[in-house]
N, C-alpha and C. Protein backbone atom coordinates (compact mmCIF):
# COMPACT_ATOMS: atom_id res chain seq x y z
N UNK A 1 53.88 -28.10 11.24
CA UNK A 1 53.69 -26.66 11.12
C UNK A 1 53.20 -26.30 9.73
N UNK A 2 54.10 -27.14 8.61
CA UNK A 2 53.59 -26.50 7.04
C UNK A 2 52.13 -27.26 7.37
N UNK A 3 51.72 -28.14 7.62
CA UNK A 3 50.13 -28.66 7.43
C UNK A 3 49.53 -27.88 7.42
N UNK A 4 49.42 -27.31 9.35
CA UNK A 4 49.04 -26.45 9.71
C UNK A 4 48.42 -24.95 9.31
N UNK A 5 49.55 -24.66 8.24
CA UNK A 5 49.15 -23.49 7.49
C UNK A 5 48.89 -24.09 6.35
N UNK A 6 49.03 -25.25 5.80
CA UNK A 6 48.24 -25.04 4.62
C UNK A 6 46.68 -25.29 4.46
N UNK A 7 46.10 -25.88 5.60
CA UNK A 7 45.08 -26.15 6.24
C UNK A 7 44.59 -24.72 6.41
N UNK A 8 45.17 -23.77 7.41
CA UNK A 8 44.36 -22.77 7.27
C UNK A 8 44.50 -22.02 5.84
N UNK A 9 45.30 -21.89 5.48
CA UNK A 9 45.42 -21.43 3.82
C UNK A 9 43.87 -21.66 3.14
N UNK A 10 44.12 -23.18 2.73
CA UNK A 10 42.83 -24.03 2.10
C UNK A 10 41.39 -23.58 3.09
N UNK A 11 41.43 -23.41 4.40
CA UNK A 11 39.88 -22.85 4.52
C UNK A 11 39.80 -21.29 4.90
N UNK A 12 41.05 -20.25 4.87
CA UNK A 12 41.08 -19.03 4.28
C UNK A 12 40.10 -19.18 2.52
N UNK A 13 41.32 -19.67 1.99
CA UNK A 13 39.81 -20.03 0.55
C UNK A 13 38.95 -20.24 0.36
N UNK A 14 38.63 -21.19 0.90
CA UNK A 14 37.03 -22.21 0.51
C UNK A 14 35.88 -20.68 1.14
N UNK A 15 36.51 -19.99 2.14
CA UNK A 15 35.81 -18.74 3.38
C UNK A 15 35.51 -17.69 1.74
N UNK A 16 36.71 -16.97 1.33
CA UNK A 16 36.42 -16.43 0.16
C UNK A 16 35.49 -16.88 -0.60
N UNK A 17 35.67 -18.19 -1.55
CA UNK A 17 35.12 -18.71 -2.45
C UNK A 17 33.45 -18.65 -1.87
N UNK A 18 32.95 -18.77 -1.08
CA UNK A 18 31.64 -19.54 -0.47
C UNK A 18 31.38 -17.63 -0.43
N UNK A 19 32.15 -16.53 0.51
CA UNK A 19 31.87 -15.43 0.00
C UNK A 19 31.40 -15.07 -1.09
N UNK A 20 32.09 -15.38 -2.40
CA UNK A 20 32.20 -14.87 -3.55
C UNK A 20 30.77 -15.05 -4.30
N UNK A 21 30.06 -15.96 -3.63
CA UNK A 21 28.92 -16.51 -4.51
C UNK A 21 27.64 -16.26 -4.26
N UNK A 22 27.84 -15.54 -2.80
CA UNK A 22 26.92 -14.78 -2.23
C UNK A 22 26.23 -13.73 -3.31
N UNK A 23 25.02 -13.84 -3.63
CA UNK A 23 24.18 -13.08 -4.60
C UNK A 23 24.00 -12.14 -3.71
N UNK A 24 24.05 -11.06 -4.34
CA UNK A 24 23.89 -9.15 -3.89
C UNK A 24 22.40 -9.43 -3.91
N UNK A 25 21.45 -8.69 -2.96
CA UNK A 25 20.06 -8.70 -2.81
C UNK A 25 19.75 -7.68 -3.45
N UNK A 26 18.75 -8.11 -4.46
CA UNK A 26 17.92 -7.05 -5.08
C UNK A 26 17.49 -5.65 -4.97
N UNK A 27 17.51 -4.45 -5.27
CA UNK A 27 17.00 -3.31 -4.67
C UNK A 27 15.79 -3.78 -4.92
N UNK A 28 14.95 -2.84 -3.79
CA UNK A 28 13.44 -2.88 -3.92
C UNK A 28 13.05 -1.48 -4.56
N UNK A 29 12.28 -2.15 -5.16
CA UNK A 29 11.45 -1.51 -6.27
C UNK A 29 10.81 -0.44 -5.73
N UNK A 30 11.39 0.97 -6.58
CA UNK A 30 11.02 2.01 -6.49
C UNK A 30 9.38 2.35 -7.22
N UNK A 31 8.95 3.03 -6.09
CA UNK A 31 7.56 3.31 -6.53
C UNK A 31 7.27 4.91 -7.29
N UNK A 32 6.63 5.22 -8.42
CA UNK A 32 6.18 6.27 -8.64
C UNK A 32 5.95 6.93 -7.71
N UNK A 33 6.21 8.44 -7.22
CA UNK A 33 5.34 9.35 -6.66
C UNK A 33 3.94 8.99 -6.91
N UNK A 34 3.41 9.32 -8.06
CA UNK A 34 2.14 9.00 -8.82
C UNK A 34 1.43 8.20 -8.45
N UNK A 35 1.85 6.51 -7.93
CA UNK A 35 1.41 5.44 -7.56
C UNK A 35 1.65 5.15 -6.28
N UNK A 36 2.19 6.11 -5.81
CA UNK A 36 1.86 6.01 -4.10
C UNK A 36 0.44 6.24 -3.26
N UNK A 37 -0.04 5.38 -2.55
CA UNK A 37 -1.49 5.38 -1.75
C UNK A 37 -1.21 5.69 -0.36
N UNK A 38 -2.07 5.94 0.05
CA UNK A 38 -2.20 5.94 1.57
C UNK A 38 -3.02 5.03 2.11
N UNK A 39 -2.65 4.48 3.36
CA UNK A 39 -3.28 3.88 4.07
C UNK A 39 -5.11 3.97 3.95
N UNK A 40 -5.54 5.43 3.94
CA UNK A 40 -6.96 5.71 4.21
C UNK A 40 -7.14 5.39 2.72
N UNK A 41 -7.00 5.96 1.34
CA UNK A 41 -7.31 5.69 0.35
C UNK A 41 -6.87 3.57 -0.41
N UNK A 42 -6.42 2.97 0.89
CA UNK A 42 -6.35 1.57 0.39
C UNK A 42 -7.82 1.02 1.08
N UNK A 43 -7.51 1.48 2.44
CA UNK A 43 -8.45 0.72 3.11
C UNK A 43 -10.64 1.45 2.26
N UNK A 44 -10.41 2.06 1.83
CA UNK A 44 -11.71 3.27 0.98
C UNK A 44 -12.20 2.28 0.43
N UNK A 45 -10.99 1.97 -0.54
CA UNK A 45 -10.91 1.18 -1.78
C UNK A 45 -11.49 -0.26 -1.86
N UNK A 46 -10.84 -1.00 -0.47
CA UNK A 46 -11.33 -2.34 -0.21
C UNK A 46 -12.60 -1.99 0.55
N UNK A 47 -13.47 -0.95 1.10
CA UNK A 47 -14.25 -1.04 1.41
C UNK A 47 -16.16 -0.67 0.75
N UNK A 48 -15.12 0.13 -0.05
CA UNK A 48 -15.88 0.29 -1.36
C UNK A 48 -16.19 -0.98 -1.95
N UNK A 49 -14.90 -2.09 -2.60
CA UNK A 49 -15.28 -3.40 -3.04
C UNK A 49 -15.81 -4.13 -2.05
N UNK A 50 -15.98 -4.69 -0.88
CA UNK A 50 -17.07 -4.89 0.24
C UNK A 50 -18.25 -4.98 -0.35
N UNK A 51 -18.21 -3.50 -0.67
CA UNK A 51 -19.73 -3.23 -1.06
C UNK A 51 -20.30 -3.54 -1.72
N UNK A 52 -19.38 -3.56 -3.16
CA UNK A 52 -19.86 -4.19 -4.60
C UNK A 52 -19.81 -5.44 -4.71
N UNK A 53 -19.14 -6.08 -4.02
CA UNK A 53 -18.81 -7.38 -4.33
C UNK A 53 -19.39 -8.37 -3.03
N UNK A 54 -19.71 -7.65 -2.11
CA UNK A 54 -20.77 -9.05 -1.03
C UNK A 54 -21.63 -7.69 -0.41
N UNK A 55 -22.78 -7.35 -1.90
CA UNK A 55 -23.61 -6.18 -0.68
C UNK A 55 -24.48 -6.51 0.69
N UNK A 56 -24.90 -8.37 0.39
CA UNK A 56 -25.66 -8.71 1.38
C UNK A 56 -25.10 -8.66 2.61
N UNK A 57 -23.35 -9.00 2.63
CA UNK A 57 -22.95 -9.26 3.91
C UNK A 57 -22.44 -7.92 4.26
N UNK A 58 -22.38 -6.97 3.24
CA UNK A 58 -22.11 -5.96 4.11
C UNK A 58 -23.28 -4.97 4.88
N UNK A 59 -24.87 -5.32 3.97
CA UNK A 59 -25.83 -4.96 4.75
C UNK A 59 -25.79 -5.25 6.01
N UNK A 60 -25.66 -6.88 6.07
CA UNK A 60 -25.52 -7.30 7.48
C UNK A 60 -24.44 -6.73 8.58
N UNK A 61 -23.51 -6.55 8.07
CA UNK A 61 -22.23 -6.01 9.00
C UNK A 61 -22.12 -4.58 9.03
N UNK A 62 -22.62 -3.69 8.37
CA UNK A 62 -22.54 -1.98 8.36
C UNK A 62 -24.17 -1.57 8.28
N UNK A 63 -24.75 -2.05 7.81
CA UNK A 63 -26.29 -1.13 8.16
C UNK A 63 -27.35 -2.01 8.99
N UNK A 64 -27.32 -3.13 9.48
CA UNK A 64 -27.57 -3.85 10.83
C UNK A 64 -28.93 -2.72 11.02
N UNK A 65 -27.48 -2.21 12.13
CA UNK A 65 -27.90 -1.54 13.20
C UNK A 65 -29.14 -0.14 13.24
N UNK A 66 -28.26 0.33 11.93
CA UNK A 66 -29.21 1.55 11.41
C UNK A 66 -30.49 1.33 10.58
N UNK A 67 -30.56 -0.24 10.29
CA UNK A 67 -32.21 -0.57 9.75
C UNK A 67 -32.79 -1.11 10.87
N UNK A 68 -32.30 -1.79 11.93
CA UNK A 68 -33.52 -1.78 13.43
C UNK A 68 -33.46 -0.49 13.82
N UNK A 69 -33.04 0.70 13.52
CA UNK A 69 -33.08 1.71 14.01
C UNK A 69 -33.96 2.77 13.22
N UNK A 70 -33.94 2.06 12.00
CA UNK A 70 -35.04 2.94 11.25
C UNK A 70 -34.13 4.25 10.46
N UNK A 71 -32.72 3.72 10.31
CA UNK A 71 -31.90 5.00 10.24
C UNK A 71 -30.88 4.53 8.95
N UNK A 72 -31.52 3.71 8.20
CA UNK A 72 -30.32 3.37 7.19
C UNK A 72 -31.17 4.10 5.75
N UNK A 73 -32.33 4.33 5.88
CA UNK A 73 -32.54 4.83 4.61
C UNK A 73 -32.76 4.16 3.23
N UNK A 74 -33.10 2.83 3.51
CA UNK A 74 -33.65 1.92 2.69
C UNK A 74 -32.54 1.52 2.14
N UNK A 75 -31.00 1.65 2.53
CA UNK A 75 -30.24 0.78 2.16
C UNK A 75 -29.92 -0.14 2.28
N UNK A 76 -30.30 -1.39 3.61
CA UNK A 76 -30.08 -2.39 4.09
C UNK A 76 -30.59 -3.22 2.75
N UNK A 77 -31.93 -3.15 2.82
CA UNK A 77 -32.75 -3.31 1.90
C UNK A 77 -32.01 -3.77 0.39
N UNK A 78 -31.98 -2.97 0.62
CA UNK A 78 -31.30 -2.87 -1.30
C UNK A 78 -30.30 -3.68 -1.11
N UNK A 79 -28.89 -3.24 -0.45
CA UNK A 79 -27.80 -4.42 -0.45
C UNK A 79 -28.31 -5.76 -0.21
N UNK A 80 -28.94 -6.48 0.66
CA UNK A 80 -29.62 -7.68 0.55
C UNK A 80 -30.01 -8.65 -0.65
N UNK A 81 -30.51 -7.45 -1.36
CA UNK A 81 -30.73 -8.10 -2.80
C UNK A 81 -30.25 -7.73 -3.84
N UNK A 82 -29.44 -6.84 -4.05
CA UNK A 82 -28.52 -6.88 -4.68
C UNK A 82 -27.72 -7.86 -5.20
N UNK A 83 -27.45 -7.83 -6.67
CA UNK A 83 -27.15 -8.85 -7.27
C UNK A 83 -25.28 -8.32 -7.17
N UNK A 84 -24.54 -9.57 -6.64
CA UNK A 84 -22.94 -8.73 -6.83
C UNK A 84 -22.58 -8.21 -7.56
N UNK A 85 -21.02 -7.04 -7.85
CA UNK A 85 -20.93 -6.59 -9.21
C UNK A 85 -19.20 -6.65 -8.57
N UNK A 86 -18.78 -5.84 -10.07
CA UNK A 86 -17.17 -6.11 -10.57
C UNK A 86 -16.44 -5.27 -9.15
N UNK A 87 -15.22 -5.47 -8.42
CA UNK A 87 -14.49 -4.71 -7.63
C UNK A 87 -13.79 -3.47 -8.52
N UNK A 88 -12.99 -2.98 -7.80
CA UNK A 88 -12.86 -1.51 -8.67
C UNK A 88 -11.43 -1.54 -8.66
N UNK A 89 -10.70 -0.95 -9.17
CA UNK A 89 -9.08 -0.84 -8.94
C UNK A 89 -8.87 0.31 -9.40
N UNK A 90 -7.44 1.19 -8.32
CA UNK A 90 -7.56 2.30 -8.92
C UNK A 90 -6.80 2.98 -9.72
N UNK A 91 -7.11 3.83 -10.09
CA UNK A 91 -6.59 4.58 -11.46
C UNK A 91 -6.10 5.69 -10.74
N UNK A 92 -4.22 5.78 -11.12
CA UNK A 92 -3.39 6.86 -10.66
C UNK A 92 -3.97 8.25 -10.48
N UNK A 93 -4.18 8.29 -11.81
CA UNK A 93 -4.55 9.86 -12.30
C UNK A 93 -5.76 10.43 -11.66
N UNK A 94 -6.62 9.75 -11.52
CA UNK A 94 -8.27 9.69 -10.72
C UNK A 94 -7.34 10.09 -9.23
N UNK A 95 -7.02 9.16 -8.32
CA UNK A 95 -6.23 9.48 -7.23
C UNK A 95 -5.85 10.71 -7.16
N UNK A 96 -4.96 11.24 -8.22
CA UNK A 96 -4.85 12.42 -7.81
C UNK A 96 -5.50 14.10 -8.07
N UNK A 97 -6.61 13.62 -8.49
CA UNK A 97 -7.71 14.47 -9.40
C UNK A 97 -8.36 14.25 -7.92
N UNK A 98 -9.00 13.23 -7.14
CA UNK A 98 -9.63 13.21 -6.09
C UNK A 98 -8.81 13.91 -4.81
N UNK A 99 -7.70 13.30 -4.72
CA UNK A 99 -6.88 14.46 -3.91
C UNK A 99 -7.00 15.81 -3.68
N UNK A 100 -6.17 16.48 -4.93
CA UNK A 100 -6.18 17.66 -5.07
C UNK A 100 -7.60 18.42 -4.46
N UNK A 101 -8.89 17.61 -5.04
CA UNK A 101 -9.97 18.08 -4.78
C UNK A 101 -10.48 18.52 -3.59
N UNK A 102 -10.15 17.48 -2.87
CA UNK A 102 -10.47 17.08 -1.14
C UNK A 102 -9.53 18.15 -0.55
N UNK A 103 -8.76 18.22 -0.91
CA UNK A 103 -7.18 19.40 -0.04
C UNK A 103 -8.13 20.61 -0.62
N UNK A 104 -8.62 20.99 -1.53
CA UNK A 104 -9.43 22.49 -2.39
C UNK A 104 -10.77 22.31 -1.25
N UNK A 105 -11.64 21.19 -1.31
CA UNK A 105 -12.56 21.74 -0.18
C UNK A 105 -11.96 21.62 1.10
N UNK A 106 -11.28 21.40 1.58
CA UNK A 106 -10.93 21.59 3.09
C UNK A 106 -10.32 22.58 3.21
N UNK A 107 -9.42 23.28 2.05
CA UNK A 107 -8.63 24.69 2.33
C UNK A 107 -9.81 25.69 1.84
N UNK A 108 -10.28 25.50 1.09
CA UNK A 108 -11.90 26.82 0.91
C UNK A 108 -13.08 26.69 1.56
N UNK A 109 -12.67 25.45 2.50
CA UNK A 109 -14.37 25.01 3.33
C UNK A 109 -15.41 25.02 2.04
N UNK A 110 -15.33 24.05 1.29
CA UNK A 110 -16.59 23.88 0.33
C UNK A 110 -17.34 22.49 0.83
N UNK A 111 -18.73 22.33 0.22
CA UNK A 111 -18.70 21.11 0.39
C UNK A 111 -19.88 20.72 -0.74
N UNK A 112 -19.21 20.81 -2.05
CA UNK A 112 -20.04 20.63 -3.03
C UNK A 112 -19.69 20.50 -4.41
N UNK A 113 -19.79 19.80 -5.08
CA UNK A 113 -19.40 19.25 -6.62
C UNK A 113 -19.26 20.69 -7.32
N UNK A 114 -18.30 20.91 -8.39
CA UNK A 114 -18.14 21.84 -9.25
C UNK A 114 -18.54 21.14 -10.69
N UNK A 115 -18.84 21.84 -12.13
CA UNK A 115 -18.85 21.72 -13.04
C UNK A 115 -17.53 20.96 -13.72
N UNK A 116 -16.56 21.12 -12.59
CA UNK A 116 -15.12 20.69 -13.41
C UNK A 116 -14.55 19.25 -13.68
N UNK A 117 -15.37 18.59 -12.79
CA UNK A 117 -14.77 17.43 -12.29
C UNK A 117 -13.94 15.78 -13.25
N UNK A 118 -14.31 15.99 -14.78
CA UNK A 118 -14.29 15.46 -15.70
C UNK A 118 -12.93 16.36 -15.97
N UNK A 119 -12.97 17.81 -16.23
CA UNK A 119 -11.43 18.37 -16.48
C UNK A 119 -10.63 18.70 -15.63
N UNK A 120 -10.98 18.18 -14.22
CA UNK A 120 -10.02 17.99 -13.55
C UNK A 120 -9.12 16.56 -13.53
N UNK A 121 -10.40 15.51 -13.95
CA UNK A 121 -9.54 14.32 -14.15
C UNK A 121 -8.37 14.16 -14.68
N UNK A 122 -9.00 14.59 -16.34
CA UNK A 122 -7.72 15.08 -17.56
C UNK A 122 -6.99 16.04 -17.48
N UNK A 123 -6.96 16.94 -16.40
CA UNK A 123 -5.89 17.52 -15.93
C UNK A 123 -4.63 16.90 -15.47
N UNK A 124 -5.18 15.47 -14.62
CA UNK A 124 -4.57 14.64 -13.56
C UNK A 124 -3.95 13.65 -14.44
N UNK A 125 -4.37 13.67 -15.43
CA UNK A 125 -4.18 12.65 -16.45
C UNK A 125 -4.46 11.29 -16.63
N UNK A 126 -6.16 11.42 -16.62
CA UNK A 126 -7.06 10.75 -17.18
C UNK A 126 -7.66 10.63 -18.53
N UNK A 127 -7.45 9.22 -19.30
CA UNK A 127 -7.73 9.48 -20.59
C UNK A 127 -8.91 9.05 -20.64
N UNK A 128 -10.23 8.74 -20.49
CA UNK A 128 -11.86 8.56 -20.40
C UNK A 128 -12.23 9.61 -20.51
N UNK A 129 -13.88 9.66 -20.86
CA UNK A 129 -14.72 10.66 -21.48
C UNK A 129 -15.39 10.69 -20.45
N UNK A 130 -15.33 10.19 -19.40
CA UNK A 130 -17.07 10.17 -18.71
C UNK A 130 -16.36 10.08 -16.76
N UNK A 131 -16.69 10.48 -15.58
CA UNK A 131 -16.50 10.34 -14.32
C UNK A 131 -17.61 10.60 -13.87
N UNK A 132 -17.90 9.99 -13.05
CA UNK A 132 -18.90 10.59 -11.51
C UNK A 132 -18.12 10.80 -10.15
N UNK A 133 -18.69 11.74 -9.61
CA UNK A 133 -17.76 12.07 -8.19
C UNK A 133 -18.89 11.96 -7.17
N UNK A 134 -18.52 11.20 -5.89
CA UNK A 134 -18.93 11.53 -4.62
C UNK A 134 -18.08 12.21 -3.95
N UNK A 135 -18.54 12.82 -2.71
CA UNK A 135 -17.97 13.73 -1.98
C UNK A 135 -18.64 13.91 -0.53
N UNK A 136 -18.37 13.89 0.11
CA UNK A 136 -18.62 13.92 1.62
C UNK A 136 -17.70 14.61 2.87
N UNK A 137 -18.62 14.82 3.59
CA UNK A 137 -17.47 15.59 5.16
C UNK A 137 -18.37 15.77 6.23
N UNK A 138 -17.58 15.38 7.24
CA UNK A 138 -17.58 15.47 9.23
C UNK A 138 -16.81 15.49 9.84
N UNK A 139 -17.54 16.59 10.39
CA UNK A 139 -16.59 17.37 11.65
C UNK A 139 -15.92 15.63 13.17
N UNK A 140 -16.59 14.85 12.56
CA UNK A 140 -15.94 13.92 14.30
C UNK A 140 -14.84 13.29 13.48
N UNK A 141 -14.09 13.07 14.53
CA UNK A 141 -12.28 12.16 14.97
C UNK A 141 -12.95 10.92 14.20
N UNK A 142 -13.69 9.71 14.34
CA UNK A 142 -13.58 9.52 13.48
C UNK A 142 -13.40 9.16 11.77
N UNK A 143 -14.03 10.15 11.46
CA UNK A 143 -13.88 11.01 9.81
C UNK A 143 -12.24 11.06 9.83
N UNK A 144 -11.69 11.46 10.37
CA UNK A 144 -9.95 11.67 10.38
C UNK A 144 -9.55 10.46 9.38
N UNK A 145 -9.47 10.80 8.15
CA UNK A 145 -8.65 9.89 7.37
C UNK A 145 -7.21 9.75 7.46
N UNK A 146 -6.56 10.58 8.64
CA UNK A 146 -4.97 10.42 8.85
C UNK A 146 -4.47 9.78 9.93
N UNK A 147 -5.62 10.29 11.30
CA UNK A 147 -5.24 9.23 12.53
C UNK A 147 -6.19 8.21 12.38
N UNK A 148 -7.07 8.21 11.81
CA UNK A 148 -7.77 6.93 11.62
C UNK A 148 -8.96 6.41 10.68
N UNK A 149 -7.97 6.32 9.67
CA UNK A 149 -8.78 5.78 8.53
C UNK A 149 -8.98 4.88 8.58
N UNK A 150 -8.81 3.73 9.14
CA UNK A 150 -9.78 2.73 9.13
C UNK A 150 -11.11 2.73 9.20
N UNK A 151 -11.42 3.68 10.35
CA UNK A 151 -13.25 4.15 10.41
C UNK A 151 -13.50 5.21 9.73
N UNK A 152 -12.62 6.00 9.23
CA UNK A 152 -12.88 7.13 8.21
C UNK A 152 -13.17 6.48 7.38
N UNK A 153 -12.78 5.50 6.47
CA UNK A 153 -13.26 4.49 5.62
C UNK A 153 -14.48 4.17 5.23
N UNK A 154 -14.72 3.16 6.34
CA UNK A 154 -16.22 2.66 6.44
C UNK A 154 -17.09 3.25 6.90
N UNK A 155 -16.44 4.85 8.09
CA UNK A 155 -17.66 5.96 7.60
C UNK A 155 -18.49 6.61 6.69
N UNK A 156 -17.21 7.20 5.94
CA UNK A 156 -17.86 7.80 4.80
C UNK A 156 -18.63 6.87 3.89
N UNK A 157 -18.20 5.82 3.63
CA UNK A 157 -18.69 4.92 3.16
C UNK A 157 -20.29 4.51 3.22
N UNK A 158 -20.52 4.32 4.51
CA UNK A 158 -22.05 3.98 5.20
C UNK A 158 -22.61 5.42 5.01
N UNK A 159 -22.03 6.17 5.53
CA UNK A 159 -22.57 7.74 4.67
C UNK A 159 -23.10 7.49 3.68
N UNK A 160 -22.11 7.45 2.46
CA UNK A 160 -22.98 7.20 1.19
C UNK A 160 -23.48 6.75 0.92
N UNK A 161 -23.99 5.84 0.86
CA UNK A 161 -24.64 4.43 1.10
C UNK A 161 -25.62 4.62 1.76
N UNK A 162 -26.04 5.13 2.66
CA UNK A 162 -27.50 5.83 3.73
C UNK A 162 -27.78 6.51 2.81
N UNK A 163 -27.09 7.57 2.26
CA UNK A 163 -27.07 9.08 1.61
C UNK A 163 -28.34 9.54 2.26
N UNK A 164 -28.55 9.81 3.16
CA UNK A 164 -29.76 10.51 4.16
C UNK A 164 -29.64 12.01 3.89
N UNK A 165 -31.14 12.75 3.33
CA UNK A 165 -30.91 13.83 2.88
C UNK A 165 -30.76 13.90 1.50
N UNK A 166 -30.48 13.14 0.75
CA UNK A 166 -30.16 13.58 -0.90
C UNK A 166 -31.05 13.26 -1.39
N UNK A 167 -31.86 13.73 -1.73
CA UNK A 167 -33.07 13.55 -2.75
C UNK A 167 -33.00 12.29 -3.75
N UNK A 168 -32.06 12.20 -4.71
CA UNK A 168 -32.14 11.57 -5.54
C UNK A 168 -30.78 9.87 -5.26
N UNK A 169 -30.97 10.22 -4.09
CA UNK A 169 -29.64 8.86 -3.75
C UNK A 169 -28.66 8.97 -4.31
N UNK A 170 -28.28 10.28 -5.69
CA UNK A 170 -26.90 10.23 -6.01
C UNK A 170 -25.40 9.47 -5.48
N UNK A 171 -25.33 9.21 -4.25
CA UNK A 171 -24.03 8.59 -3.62
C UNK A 171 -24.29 6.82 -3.95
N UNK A 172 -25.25 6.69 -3.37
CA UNK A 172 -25.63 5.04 -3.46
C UNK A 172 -25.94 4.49 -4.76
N UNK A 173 -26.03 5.42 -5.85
CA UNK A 173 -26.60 5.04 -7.28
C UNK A 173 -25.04 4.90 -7.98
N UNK A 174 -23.98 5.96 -7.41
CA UNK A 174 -22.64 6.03 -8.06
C UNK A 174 -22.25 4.34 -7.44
N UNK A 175 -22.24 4.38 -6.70
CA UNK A 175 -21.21 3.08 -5.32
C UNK A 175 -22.02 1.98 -5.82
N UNK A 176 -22.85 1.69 -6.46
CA UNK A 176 -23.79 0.47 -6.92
C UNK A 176 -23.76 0.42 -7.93
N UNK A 177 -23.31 1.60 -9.05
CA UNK A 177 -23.36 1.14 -10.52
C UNK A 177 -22.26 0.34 -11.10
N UNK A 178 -22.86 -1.16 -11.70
CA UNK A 178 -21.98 -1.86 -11.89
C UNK A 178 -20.72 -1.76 -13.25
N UNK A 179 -21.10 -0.44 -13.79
CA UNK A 179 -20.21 -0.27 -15.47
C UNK A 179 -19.13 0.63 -14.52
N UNK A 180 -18.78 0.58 -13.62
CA UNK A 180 -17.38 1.21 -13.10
C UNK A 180 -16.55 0.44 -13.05
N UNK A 181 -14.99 0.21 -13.42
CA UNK A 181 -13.84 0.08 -13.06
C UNK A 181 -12.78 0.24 -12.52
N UNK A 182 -12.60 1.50 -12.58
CA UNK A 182 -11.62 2.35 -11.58
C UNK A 182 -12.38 3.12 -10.62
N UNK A 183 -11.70 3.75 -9.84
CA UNK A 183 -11.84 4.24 -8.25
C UNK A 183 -10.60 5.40 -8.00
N UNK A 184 -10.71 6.61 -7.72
CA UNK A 184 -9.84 7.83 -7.06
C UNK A 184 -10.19 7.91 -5.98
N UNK A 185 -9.53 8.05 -4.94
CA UNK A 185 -10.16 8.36 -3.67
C UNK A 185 -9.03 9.80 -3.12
N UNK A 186 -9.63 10.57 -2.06
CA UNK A 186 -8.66 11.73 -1.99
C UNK A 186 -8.75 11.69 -0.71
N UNK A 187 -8.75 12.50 0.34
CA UNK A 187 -9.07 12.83 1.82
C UNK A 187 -8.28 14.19 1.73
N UNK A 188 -8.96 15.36 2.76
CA UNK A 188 -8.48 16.26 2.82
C UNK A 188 -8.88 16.84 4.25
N UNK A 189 -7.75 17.59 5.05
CA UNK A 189 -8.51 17.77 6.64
C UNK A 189 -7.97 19.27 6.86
N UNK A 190 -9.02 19.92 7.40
CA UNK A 190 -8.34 21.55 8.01
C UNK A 190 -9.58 21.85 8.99
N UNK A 191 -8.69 22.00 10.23
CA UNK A 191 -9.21 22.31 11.74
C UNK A 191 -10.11 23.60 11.92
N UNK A 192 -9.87 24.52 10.87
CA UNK A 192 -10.41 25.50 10.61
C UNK A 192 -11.40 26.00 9.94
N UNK A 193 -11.90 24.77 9.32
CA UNK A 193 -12.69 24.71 8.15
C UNK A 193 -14.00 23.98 8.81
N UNK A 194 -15.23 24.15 8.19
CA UNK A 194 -16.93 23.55 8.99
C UNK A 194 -16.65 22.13 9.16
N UNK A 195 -16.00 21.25 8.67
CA UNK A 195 -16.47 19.94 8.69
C UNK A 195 -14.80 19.69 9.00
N UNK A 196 -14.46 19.82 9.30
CA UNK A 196 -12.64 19.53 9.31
C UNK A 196 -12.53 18.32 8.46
N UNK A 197 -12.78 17.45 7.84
CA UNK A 197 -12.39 16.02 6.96
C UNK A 197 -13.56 15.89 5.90
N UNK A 198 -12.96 15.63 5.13
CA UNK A 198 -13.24 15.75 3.79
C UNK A 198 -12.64 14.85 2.86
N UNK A 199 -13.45 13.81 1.96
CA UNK A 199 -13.38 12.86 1.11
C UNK A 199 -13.94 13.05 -0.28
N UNK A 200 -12.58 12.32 -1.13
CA UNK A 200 -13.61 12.64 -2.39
C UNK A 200 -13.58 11.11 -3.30
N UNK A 201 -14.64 10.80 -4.10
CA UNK A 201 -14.24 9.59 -4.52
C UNK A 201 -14.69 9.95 -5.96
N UNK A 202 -13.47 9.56 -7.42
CA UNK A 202 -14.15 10.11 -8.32
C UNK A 202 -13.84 7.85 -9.13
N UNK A 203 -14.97 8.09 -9.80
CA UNK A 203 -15.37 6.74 -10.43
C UNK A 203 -15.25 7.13 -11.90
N UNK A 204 -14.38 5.88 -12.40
CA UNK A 204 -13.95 5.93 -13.81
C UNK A 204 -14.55 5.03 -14.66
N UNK A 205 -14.53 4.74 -15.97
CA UNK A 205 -14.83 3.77 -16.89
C UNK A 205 -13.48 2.86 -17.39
N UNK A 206 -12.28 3.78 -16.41
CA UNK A 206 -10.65 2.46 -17.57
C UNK A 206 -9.72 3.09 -16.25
């Protein structure tokens, strides 16, 4: 009988002890508000670098179709030979300078660059001297950077990149210049507004 209990005694203990050593699991790492992304502004981002970084294969895989069609706008072209350039990573403050922006044209129905866009950065709190902004919007589902940014993505994207209609290629001259580093991306949507979805992408130097 004493065995008995001292046996269970001794693996009552060893049960504790082997408890005791159990390491507490780490909290996971709290993220800034600030440095939180969305799904549509990750997937922008990697599709943007796509671009810069294998333009030939993305000629081949996104404007294909629209250069046998006569509908890409001499961009196939260009990505083909295009020499690669640096991927982009993004910059908090840009993010939310592009945001804000995209939510301002979809709640005023705008669809057009302001004078501000450099003091809106440093509003956002951007320390660089210099930004370029693209900006784009369509009315179809999928443009929806919330139910489905994946093709909201590589829409707007091939958008710019065609830039069909802009005189001076402004969109495709920003998305190809290789002295960029950072990347803001925003999305903004209202049912009520001409184009319901709305993107903004502002390009940094740091």
């Amino acid at each position: 009988m004493k065995s008995t209990i001292l046996k269970s005694t001794i693996l009552i203990a060893v049960f504790l002890l082997l408890m005791s050593c159990k390491k507490t699991p780490a909290p996971e790492p709290v993220i800034p508000p600030s440095k939180v992304v969305t799904e549509f502004q990750t997937l922008m981002l990697n599709e943007v670098n796509f671009l810069r970084t294998k333009p030939a294969e993305y000629a081949e895989l996104r404007l294909k179709e629209y250069y046998d069609r006569i509908a890409d706008n001499g961009s196939y072209l260009v990505l083909k030979s295009l020499t690669p350039m640096n991927a982009l990573v993004f910059n908090y403050s840009l993010n939310k300078s592009a945001t804000e922006y995209a939510g301002l044209m979809a709640e005023k129905n705008l669809t057009a660059h302001d004078t501000e866009t450099l003091k809106r950065a440093i509003s956002a709190g951007y320390t660089g001297t210099s930004v370029s902004e693209n900006i784009a919007a369509d009315i179809k589902d999928i443009y929806n950077g919330i139910l489905n940014p994946e093709s909201a993505a590589i829409g707007f994207v091939r958008l710019m990149i065609i830039d069909e209609g802009v005189a001076d290629l402004g969109h495709r001259v920003i998305l190809i210049n290789p002295n960029y580093k950072t990347l803001g991306i925003g999305f903004g949507r209202n049912t009520a507004s001409t184009y319901i979805n709305y993107t903004v992408q502002v390009f940094g130097y740091q």
